[in-house]
Every structure is written in C-alpha cells, then in structure tokens.
Protein backbone atom coordinates (compact mmCIF):
# COMPACT_ATOMS: atom_id res chain seq x y z
CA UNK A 1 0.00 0.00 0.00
CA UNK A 2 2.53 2.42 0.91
CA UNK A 3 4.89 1.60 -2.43
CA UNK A 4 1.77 1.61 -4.32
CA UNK A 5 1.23 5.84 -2.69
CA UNK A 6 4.66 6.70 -3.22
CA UNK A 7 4.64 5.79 -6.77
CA UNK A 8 0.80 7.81 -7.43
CA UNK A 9 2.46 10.71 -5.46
CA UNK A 10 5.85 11.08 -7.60
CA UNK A 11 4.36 9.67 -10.83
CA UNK A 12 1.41 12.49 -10.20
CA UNK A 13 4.36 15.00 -9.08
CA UNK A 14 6.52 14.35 -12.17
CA UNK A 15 3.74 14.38 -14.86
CA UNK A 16 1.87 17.94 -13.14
CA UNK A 17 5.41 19.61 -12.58
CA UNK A 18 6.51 18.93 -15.81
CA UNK A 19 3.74 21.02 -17.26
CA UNK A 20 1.92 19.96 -20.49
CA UNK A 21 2.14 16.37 -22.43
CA UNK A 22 4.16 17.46 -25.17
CA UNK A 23 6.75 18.87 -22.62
CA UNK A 24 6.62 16.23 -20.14
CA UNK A 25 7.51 13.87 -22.84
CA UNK A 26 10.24 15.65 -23.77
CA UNK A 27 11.58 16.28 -20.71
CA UNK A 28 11.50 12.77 -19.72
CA UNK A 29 12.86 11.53 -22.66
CA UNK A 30 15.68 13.80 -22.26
CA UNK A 31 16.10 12.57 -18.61
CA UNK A 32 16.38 8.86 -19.64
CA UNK A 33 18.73 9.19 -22.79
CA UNK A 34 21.14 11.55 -20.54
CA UNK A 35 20.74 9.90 -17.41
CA UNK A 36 20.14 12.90 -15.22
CA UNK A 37 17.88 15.10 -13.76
CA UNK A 38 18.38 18.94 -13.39
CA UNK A 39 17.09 19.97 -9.70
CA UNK A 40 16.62 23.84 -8.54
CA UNK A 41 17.82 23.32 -4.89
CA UNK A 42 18.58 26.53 -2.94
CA UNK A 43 21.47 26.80 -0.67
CA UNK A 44 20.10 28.62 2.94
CA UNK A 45 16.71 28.15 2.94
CA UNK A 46 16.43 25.68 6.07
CA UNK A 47 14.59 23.30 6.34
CA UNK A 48 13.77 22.63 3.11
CA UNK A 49 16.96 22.69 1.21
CA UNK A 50 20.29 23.82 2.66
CA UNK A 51 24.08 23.10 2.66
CA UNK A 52 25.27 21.39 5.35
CA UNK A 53 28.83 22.41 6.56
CA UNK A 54 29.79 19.12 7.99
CA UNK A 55 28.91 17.56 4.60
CA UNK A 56 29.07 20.01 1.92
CA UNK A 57 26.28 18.45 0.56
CA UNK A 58 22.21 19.81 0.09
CA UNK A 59 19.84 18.44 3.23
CA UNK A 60 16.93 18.76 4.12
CA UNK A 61 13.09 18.19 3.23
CA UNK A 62 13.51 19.03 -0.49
CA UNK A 63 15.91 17.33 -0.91
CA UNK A 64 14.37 14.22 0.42
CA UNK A 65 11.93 14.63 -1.72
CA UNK A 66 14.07 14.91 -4.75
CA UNK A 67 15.45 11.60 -3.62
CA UNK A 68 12.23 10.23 -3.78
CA UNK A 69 11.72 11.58 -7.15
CA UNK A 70 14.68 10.56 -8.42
CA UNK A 71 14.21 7.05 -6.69
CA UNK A 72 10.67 6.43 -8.52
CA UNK A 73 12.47 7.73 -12.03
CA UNK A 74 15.46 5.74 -11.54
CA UNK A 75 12.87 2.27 -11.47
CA UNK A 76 10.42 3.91 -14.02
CA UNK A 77 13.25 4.29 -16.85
CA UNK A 78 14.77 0.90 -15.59
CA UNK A 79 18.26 2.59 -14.58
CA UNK A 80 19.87 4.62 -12.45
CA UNK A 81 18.93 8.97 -12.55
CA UNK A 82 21.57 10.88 -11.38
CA UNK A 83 20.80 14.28 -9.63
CA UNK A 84 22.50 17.18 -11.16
CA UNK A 85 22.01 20.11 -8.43
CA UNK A 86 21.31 23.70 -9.46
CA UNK A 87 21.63 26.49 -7.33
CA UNK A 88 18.60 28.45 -7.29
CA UNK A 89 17.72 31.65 -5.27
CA UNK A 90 13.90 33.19 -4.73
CA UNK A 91 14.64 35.33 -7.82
CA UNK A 92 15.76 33.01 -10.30
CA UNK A 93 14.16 29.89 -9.87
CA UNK A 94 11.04 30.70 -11.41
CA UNK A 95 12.92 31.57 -14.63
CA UNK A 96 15.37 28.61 -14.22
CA UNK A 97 12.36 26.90 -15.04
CA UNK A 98 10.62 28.50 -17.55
CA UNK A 99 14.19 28.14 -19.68
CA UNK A 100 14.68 24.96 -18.94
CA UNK A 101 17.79 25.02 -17.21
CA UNK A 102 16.48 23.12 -14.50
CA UNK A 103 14.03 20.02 -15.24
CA UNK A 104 11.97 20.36 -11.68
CA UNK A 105 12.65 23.24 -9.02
CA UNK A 106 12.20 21.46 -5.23
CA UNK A 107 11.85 24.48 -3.18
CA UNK A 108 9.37 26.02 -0.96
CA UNK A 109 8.12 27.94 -3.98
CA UNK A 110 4.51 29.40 -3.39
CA UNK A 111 1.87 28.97 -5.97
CA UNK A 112 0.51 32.23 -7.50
CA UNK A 113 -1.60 32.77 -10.94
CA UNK A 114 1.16 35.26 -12.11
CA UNK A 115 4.49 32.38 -11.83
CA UNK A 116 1.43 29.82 -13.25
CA UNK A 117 1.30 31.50 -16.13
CA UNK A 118 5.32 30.49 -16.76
CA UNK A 119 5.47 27.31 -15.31
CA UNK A 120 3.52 24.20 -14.18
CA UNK A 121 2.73 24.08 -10.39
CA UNK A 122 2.83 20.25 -8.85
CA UNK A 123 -0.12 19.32 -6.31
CA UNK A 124 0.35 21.62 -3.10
CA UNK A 125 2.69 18.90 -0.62
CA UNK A 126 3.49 21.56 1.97
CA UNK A 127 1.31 24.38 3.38
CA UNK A 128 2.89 27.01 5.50
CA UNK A 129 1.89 30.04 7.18
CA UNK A 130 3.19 33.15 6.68
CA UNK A 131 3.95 35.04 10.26
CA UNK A 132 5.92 38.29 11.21
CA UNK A 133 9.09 38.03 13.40
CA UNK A 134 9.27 40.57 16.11
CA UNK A 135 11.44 41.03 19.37
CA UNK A 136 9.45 39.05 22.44
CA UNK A 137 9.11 42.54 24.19
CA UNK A 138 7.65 44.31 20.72
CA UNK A 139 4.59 46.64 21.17
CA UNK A 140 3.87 45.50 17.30
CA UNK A 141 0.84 43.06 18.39
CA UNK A 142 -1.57 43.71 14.80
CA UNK A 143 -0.72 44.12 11.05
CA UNK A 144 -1.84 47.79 11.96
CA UNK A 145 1.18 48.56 14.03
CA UNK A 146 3.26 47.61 11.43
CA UNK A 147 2.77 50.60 9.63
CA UNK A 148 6.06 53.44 9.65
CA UNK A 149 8.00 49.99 10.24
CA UNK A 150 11.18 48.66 8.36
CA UNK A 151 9.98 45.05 7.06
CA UNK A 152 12.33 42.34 5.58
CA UNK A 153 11.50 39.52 3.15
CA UNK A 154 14.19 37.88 0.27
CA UNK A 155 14.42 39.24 -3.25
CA UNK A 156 11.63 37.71 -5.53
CA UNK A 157 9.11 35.96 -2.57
CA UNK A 158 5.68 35.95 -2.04
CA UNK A 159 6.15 37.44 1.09
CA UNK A 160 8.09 40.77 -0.17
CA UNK A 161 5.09 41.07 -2.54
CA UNK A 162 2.80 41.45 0.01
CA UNK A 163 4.62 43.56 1.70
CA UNK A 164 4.98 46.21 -0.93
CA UNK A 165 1.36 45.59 -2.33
C-alpha cells in the first residue's frame, strides 16, 4: 500500500510539474537518454533545502523529496537517474524553469496565478503560514502597528510582494 502511494504521489508529481504532455515527454525523454535530472535546490533556505557544513552536501526536506523523485524515475526508466544540483535563489528559480535550465525546481516555492502563467505548479505537498518576526518585548501586536516599520523579506518571494502591495 505504501509503495503503491509513493509511486501515485511522484508519478502524479513528475507528470503535473513537468507542465503539459508534449513537454513532459520531452523532458523525460531527455532525462532517460542523458541519465540525469536537473534539480533547482537553494542553498540557505532551512529546512527545506540547505548546505550542510559538515557535509558540503544539500539536506533537508527538499531534498528528500528529490530523492524520492529521483528514486521512482530511476525504477520507471529501468536505470539509475543521477541528480544534477542547481543552485537556485527566490529570484531566479522561477525563470530557471521557464528556460529549462532546470528540469523540476524542489523548493518552498509558493503557488501564485502570475508564476502559473510560466510554469507548471505540482499538487500543493506543503502548506505554511506566513507570520511576522518581532522582538518578544515588541509593542507590534496587529498588522496595523506595522505601519512606519522597516519590514524584511528575500528578493523575488511571495512574502516581499505582500509587503509592498
């Protein structure tokens, strides 16, 4: 039962997230004649996907999923996929896929109609909420008392966009 869920959920992740038939196939074909897969992982963005410094090496829950992925290609095309990381940041990974210089992007990458209209979405796997951090002693209590305040978000999120709009 549990092989038989772990194939639905990558085979349904693979064929969604790499958008449209006609692409799909030929991204897949591509992947099985070469052998690899190009994954979008970013480098700091913990706990999803992140270097660790006593490995050198990308951790974390995207990447464990990309394992996954990788594991359910590797018995689909009969051989072994090899994982060809990418180093993606909030700005470019939305065009790293739209260009095709990554096949699949495993980030923390929030679904909006705007980045939909570039690229395919996969089924939502992950749902996070988006909070404000403030010093425990803070008077800011409401979005209200936020206003007049310096805000922080990284280049090219969801999050900075809703803070300028």
């Amino acid at each position: 039962m549990r092989k038989n869920f772990i194939f639905a959920f990558c085979f349904i992740f693979a064929m969604t997230f790499f958008g449209s038939v006609a692409l799909a196939d030929e991204t897949m074909d591509r992947i099985n004649k070469t052998g690899k897969i190009r994954v979008g992982l970013r480098e700091g963005s913990i706990p999803f996907a992140f270097i660790d410094p006593k490995v050198g090496k990308h951790v974390g829950f995207s990447v464990d999923m990309t394992y996954l992925l990788v594991e359910k290609l590797s018995q689909h095309f009969g051989k072994k996929i090899e994982i060809v990381p990418f180093t993606v940041t909030p700005k470019t990974r939305i065009p790293m896929v739209a260009n095709a210089t990554v096949d699949v992007e495993m980030g923390s990458t929030t679904y909006t109609q705007k980045r939909e209209e570039v690229v395919d979405f996969s089924y939502i796997f992950f749902v996070s909420e988006t909070t404000f951090l403030v010093p425990k002693d803070s008077d800011i209590k409401t979005i209200d008392d936020l206003n007049g305040k310096r805000l922080g978000a990284a280049r090219g999120t969801t999050n900075l966009k809703a803070i300028e709009d």
